[in-house]
Protein backbone atom coordinates (compact mmCIF):
# COMPACT_ATOMS: atom_id res chain seq x y z
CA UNK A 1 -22.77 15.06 8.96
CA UNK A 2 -21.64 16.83 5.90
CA UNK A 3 -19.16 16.46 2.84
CA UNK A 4 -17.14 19.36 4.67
CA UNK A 5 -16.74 17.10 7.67
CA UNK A 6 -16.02 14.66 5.28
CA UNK A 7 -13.45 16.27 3.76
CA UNK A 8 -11.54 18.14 6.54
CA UNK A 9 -11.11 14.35 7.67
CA UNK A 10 -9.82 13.09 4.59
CA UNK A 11 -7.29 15.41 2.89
CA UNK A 12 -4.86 15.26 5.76
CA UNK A 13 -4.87 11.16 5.00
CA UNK A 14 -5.01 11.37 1.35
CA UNK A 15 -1.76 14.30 1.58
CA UNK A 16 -0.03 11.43 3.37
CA UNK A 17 -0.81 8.58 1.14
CA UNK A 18 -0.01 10.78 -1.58
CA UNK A 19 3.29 11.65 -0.52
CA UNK A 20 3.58 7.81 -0.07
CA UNK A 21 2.75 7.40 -3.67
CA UNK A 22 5.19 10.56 -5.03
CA UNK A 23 8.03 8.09 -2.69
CA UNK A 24 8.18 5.56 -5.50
CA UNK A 25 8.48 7.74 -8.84
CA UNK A 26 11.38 9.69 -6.85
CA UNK A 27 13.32 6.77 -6.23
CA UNK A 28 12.89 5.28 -9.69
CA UNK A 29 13.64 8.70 -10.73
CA UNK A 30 17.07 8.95 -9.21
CA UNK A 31 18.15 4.79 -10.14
CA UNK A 32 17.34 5.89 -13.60
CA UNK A 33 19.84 8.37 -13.24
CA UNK A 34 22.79 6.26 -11.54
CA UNK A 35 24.60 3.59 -13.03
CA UNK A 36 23.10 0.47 -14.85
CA UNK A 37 19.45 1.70 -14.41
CA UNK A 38 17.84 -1.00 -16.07
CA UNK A 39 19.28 -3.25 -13.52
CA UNK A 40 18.58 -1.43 -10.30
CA UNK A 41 15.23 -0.70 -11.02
CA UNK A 42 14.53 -3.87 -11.67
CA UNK A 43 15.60 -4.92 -9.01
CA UNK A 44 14.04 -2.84 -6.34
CA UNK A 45 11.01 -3.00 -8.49
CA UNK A 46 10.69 -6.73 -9.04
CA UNK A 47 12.50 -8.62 -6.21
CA UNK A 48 13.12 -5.63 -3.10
CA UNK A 49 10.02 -4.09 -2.53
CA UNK A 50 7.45 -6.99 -3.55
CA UNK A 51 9.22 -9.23 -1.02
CA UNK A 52 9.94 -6.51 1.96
CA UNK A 53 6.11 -6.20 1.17
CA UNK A 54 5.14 -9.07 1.51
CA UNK A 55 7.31 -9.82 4.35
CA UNK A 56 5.57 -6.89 6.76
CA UNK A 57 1.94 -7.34 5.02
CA UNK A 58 0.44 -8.45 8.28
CA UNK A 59 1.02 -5.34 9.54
CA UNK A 60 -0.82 -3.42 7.09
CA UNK A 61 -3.90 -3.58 9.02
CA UNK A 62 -3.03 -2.57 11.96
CA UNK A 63 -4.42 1.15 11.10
CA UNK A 64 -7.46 0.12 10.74
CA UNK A 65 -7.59 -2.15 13.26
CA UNK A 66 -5.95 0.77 15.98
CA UNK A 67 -8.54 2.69 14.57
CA UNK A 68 -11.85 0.49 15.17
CA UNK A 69 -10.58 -0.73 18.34
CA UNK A 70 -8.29 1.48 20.56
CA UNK A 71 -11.38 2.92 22.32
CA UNK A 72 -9.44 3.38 26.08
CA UNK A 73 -6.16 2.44 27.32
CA UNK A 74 -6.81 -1.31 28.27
CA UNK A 75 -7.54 -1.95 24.58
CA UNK A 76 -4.16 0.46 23.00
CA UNK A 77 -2.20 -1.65 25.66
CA UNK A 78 -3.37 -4.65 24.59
CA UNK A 79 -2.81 -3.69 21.30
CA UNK A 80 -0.17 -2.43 21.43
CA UNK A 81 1.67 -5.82 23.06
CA UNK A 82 0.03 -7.67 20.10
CA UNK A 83 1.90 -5.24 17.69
CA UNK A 84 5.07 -5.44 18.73
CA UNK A 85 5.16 -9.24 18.70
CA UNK A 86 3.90 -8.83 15.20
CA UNK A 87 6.50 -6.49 14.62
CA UNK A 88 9.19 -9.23 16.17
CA UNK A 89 8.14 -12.06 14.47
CA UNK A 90 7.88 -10.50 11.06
CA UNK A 91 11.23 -8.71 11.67
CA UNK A 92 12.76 -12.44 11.97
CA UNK A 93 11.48 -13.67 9.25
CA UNK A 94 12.90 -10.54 7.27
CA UNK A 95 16.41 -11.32 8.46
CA UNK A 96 15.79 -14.69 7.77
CA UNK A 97 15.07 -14.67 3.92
CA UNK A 98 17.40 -11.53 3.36
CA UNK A 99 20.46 -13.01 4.89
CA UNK A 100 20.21 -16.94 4.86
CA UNK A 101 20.05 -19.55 1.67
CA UNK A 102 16.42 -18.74 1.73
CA UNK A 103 16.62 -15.99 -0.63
CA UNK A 104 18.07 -17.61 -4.02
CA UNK A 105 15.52 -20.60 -3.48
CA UNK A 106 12.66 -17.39 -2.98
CA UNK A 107 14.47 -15.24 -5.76
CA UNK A 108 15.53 -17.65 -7.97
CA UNK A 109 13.21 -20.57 -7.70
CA UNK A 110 10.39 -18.87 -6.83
CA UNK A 111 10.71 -15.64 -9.04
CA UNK A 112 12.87 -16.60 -11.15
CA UNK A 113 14.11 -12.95 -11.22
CA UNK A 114 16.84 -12.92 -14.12
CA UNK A 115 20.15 -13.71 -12.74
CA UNK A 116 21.79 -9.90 -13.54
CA UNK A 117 19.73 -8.62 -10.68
CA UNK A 118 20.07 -10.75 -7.85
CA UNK A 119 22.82 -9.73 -5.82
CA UNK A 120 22.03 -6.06 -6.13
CA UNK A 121 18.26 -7.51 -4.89
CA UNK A 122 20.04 -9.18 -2.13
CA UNK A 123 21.99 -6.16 -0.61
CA UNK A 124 18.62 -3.99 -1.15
CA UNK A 125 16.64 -6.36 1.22
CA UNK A 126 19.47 -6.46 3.50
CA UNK A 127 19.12 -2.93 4.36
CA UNK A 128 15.50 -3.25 4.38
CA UNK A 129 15.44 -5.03 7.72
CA UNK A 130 13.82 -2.26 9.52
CA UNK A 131 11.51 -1.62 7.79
CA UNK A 132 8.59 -3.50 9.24
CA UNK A 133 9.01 -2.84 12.39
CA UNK A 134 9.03 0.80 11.68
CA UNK A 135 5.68 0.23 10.08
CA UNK A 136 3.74 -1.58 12.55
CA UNK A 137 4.73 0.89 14.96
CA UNK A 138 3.63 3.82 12.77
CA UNK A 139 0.39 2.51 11.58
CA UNK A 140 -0.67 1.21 14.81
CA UNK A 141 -0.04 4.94 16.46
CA UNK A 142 -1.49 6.44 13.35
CA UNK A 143 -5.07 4.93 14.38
CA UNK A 144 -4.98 6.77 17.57
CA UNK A 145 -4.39 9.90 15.93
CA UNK A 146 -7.67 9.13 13.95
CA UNK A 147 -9.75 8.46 16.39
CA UNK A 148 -9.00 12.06 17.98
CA UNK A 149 -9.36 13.46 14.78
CA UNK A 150 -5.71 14.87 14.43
CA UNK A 151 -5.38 13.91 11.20
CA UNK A 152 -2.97 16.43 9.73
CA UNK A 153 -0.23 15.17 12.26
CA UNK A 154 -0.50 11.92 9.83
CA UNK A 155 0.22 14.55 6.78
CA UNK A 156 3.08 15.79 8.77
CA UNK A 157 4.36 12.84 9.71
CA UNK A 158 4.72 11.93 5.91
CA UNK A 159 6.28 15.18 4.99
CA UNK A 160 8.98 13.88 7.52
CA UNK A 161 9.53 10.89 5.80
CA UNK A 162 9.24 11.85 2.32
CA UNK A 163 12.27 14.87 3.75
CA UNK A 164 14.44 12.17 4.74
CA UNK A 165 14.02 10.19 1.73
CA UNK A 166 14.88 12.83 -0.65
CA UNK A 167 18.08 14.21 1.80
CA UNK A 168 19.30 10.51 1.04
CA UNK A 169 18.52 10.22 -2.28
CA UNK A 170 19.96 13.57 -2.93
CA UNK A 171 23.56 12.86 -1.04
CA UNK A 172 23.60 9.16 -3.35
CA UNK A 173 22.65 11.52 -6.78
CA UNK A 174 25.05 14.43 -6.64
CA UNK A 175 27.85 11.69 -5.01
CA UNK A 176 26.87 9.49 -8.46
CA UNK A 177 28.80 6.31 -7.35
CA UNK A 178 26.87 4.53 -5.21
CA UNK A 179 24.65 1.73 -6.51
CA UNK A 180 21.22 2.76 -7.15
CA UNK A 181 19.49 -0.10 -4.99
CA UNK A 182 21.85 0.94 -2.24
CA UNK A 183 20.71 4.44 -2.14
CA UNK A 184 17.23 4.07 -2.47
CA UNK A 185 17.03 1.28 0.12
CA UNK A 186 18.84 3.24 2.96
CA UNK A 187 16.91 6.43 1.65
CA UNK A 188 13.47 4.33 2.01
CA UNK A 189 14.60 2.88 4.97
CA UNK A 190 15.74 5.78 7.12
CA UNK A 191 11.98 7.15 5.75
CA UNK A 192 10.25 5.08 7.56
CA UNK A 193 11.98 4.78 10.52
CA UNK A 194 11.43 8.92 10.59
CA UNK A 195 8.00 9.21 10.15
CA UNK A 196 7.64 6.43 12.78
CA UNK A 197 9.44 8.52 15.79
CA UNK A 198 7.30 11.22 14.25
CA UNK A 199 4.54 9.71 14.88
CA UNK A 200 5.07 8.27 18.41
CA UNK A 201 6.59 11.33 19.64
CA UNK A 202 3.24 13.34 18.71
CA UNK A 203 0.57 10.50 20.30
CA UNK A 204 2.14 10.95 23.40
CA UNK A 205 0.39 13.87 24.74
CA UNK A 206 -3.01 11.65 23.74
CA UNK A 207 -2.11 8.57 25.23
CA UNK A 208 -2.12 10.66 28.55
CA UNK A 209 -5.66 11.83 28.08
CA UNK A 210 -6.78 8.37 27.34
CA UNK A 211 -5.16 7.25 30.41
CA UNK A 212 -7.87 9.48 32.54
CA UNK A 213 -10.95 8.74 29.95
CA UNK A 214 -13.48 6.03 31.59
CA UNK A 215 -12.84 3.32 29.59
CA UNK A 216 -16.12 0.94 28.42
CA UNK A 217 -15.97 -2.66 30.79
CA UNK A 218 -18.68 -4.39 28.49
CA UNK A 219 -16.25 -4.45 25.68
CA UNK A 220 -12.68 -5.82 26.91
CA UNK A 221 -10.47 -6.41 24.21
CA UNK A 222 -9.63 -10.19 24.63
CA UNK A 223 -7.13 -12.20 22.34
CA UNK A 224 -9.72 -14.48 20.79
CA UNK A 225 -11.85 -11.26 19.89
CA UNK A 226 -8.98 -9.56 18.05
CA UNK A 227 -7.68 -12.29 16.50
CA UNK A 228 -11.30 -13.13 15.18
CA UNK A 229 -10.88 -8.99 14.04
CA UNK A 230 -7.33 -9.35 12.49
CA UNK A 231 -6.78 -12.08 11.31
CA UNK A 232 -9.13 -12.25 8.30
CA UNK A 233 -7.42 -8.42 8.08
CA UNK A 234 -4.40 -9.13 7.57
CA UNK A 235 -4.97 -12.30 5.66
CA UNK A 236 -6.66 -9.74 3.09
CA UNK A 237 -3.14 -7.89 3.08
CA UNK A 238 -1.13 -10.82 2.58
CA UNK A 239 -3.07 -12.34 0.03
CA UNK A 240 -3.35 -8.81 -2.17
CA UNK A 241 0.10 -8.23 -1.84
CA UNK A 242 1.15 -11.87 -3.35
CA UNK A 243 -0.10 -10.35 -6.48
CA UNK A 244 3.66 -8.49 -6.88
CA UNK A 245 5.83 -11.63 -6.82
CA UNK A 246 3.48 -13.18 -8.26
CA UNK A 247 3.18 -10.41 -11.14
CA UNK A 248 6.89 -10.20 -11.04
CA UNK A 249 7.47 -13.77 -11.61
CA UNK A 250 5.26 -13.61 -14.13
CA UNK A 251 6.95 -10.88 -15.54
CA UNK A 252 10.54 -12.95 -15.49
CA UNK A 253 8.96 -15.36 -17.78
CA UNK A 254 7.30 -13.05 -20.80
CA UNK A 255 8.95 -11.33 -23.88
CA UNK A 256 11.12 -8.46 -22.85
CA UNK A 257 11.54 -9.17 -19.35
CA UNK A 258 13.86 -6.62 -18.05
CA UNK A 259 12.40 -4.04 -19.31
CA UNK A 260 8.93 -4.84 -18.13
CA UNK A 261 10.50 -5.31 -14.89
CA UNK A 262 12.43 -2.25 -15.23
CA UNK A 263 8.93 0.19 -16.22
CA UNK A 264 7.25 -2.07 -13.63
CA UNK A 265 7.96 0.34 -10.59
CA UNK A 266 7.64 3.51 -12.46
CA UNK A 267 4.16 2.30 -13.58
CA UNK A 268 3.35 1.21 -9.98
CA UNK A 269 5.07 5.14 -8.74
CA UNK A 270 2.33 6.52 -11.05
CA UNK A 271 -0.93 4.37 -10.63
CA UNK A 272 -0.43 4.51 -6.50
CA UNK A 273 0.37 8.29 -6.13
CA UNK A 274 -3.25 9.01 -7.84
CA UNK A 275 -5.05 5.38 -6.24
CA UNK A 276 -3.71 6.58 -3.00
CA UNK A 277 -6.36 9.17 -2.80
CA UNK A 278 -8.81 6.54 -2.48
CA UNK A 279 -6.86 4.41 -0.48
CA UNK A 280 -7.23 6.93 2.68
CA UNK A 281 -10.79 7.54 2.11
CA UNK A 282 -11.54 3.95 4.18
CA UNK A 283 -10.37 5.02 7.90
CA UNK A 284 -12.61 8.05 7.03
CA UNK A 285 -15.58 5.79 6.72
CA UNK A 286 -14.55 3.37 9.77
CA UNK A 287 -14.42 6.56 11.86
CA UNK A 288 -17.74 8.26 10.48
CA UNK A 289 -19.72 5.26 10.09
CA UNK A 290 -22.51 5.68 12.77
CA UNK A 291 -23.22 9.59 12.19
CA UNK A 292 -27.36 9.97 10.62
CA UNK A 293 -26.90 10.28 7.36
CA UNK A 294 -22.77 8.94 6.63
CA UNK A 295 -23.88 6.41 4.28
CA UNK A 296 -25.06 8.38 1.60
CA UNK A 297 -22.99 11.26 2.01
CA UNK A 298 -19.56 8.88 1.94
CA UNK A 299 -20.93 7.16 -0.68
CA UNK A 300 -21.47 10.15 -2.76
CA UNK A 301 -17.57 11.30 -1.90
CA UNK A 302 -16.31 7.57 -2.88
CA UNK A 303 -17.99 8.04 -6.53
CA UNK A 304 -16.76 11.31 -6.85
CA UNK A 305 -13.42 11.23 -6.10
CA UNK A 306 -13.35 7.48 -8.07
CA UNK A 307 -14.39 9.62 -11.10
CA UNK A 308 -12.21 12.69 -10.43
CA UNK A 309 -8.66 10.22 -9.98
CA UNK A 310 -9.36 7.92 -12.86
CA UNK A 311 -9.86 10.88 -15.18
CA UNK A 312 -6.96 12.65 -14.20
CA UNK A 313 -4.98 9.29 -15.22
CA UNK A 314 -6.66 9.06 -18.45
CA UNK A 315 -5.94 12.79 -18.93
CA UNK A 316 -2.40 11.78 -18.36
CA UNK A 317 -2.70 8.87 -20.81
CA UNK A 318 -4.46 10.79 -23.56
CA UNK A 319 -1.55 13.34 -23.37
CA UNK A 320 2.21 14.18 -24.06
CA UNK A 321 1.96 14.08 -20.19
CA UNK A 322 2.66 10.73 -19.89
CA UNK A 323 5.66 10.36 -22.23
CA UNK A 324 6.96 13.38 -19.66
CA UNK A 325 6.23 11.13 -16.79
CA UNK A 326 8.25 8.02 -18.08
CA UNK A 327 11.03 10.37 -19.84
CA UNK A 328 11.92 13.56 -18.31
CA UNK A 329 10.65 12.93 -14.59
CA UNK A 330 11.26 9.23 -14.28
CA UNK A 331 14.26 9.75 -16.43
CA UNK A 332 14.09 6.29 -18.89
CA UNK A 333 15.27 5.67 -22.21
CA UNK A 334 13.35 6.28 -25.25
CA UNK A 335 12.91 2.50 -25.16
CA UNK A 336 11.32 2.30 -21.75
CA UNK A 337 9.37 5.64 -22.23
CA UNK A 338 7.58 4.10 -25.22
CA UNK A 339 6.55 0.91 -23.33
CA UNK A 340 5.27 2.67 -20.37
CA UNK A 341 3.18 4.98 -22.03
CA UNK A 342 1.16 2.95 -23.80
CA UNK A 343 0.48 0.25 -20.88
CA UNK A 344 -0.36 3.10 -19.12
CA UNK A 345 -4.29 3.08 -20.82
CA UNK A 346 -4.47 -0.18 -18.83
CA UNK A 347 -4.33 1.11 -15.38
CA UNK A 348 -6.81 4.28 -16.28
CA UNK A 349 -9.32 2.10 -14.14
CA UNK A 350 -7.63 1.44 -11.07
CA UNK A 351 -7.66 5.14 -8.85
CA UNK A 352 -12.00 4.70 -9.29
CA UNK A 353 -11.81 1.50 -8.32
CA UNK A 354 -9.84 2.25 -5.72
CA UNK A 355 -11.68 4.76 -3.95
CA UNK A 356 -15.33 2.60 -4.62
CA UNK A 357 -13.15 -0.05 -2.89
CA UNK A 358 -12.69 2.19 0.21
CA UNK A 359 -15.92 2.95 1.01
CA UNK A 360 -16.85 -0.50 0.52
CA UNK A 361 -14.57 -1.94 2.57
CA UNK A 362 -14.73 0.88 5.54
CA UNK A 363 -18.36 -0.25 6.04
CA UNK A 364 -17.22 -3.94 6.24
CA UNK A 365 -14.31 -3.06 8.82
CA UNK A 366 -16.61 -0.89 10.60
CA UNK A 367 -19.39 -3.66 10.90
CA UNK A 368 -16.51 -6.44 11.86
CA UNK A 369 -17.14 -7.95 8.71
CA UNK A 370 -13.62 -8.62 8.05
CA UNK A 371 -13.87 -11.93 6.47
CA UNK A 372 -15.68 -10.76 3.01
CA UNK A 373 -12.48 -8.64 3.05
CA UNK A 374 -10.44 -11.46 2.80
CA UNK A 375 -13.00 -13.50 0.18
CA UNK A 376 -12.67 -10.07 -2.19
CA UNK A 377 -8.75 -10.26 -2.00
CA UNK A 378 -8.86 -14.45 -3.31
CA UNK A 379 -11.67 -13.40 -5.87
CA UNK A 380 -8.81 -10.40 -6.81
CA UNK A 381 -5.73 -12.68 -6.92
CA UNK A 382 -7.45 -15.71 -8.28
CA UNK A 383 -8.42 -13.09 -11.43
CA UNK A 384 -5.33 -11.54 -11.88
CA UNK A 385 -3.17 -14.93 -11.34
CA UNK A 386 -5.58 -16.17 -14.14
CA UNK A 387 -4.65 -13.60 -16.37
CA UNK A 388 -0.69 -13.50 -15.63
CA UNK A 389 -0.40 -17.38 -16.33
CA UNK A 390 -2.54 -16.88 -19.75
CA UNK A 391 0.10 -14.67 -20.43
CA UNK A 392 2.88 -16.67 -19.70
CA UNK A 393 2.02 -19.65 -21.36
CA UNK A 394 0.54 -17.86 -24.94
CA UNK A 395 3.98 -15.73 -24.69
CA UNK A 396 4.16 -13.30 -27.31
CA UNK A 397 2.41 -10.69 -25.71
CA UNK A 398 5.07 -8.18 -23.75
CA UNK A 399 5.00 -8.72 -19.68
CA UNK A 400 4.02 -5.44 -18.83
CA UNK A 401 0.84 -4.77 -20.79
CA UNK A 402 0.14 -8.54 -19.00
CA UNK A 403 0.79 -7.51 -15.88
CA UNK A 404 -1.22 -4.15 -15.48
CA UNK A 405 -4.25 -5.88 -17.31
CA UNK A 406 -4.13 -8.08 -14.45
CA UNK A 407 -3.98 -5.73 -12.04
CA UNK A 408 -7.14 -3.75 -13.16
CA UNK A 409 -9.07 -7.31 -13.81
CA UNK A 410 -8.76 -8.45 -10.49
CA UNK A 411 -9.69 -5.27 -8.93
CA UNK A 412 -12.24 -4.86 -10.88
CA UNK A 413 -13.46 -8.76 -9.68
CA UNK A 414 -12.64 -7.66 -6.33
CA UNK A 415 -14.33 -4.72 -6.30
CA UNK A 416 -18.00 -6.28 -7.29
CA UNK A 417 -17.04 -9.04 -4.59
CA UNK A 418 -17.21 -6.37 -2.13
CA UNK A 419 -20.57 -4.72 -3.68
CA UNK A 420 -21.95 -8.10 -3.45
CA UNK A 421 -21.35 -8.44 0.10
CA UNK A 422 -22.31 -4.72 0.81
CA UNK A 423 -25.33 -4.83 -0.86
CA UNK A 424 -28.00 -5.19 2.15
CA UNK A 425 -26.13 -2.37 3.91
CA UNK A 426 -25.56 0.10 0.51
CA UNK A 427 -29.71 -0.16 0.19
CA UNK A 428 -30.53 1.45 3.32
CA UNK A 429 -29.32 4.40 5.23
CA UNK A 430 -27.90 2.39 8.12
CA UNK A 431 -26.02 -0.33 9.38
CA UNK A 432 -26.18 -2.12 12.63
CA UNK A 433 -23.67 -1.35 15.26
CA UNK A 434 -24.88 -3.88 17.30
CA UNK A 435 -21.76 -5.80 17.15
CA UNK A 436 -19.01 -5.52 19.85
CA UNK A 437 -15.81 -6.17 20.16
């Protein structure tokens, strides 16, 4: 076990999620530069993508879950029935809020999203329909591809996506009259659904090897055991993901509104593209876990790259850079530009955090400790809830310096749930992997 190993692992993961993360500042970058910006970005940023979210959030897990737990081909086939019921089901419910009555109780009731941006909202999630399907598929592959340590294919993979959503985006900008929520969704959309056939099209030749490997008969994957697995799994991704309508409906109801709502995605485009390094550092430590020596050595990576990503944002904050970022790259008014950058100081926490969080949580997953998981995300949402109605009832502080504080208070809560619940395990050099599943 070395950092080496360590790292050879991670980069292809964190290039992926990082490509993820560049996915949101381009499309906020070309709405800002199509007609009635303010609008659009809105609402993609405050009604589109928190719902479509939220919507395919039990699915989130399935990586990690693929990962701990596709060990031969009886266990992928189970699994892989399990996912595409998910997949079904959530797909549904998708079509269900996006094209029924459902969606102005949701919207309006719910989030009370002003009432300028709810039809463009409405066509957005409309053409979102595949897109959790698309996931589950991709993320559940994506785990086998980890556990035979071909890892760059994931980077690849991305690169696909991230090439499909920029052909889109740049037919809708140089054609200039196509709504901006339009364009992005069928750009983010047709993403997706590339880097999935990517994907499945490259674990093929795998799949056939585990076919032949001698599978292990003392641990059959059973329904009962992977739902006592998942479950608290993807409970952990519904719950944290609440946090955006919740933040956005929050948002709806403090002093400038739209344009909180409007900076609210480009914020987001920022703070994930640089978290996201962290974010792909936890199937590294589900996969390495058991090696003499991991725990201190992934420790030592988690605190290091914490500290490396939350500099670089304050570097970013402390700098012309940032009024760059919100002006000339993401392409918003003078107006907007000033708000963003100085909420910005706010999220300077969250990539260290992030990556802490990782390591933290890999050793959880990796001891089928799922349910602290789950405890860390209610300890995060109750936080950041607390904070969002504080601001919504004093009212005459502006939504988006509310909202990001939020954010970075509940992950911070969340973050020394899960150093709580590691602590036996962070004080030694081992864990035990006497568990089965």
């Amino acid at each position: 076990m070395s950092y080496r190993k360590v790292f050879e692992l991670w980069w292809p993961l964190a290039g992926s999620w990082l490509l993820m993360g560049i996915e949101l500042p381009i499309v906020s970058a070309v709405m800002a530069r199509l007609a009635d910006p303010e609008i659009h970005l809105a609402a993609y940023g405050g009604v589109v993508f928190p719902l479509a979210l939220i919507i395919e959030a039990p699915v989130i897990m399935l990586l990690a879950a693929s990962t701990a737990l596709s060990k031969d081909w009886t266990s992928y086939a189970f699994l892989r029935r399990f996912t595409v019921l998910l997949a079904c089901v959530l797909t549904v419910l998708h079509i269900v809020v996006a094209f029924s009555p459902l969606y102005d109780w949701v919207v309006s009731g719910i989030l009370g999203a002003p009432e300028q941006i709810r039809e463009p909202a409405r066509i957005g999630l409309m053409i979102m329909t595949p897109w959790t399907a698309a996931i589950a598929i991709r993320r559940f592959q994506q785990g086998v591809l980890i556990r035979y340590g071909k890892t760059r294919l994931i980077g690849v993979g991305t690169a696909c996506r991230l090439a499909a959503n920029m052909g889109v985006l740049g037919v809708g900008l140089l054609w200039g009259t196509i709504p901006g929520i339009i364009v992005t969704t069928v750009a983010v959309s047709l993403g997706v659904l590339t880097e999935a056939l990517f994907v499945y099209v490259q674990v093929q030749p795998l799949l056939a090897r585990m076919k032949v490997e001698v599978g292990d008969d003392t641990a059959q994957l059973t329904m009962s055991r992977l739902l006592t697995f998942y479950v608290p799994l993807a409970m952990t991704s519904l719950l944290a993901l609440l946090a955006l309508p919740i933040g956005s409906a929050a948002l709806s109801r403090m002093p400038r509104a739209l344009d909180s709502l409007a900076v609210w995605p480009v914020m987001a485009g920022i703070s994930f593209s640089l978290r996201s390094l962290g974010l792909a550092f936890q199937e590294v430590v589900v996969a390495l876990l058991g090696t003499p020596g991991s725990v201190k050595i992934l420790r030592n990576f988690a605190v290091g790259l914490g500290c490396c990503t939350s500099c670089l944002l304050l570097i970013i904050a402390a700098t012309p850079l940032a009024r760059l970022y919100f002006g000339d790259v993401a392409g918003l008014s003078p107006e907007l530009t000033e708000l963003g950058s100085q909420a910005i100081w706010l999220a300077c926490l969250l990539p260290g955090l992030s990556a802490f969080e990782s390591f933290l949580q890999g050793r959880l997953v990796h001891g089928h400790q799922t349910r602290c998981i789950t405890e860390a995300v209610v300890i995060y949402l109750i936080a950041s809830a607390c904070i969002l109605v504080s601001g919504t009832y004093y009212g005459h502080i502006t939504g988006l310096y509310v909202g990001v504080l939020a954010v970075s208070t509940g992950l911070v809560c969340q973050t020394l749930w899960l150093l709580f619940r590691n602590w036996a395990m962070i004080s030694s050099d081992s864990i035990d992997h006497s568990v089965k599943i």
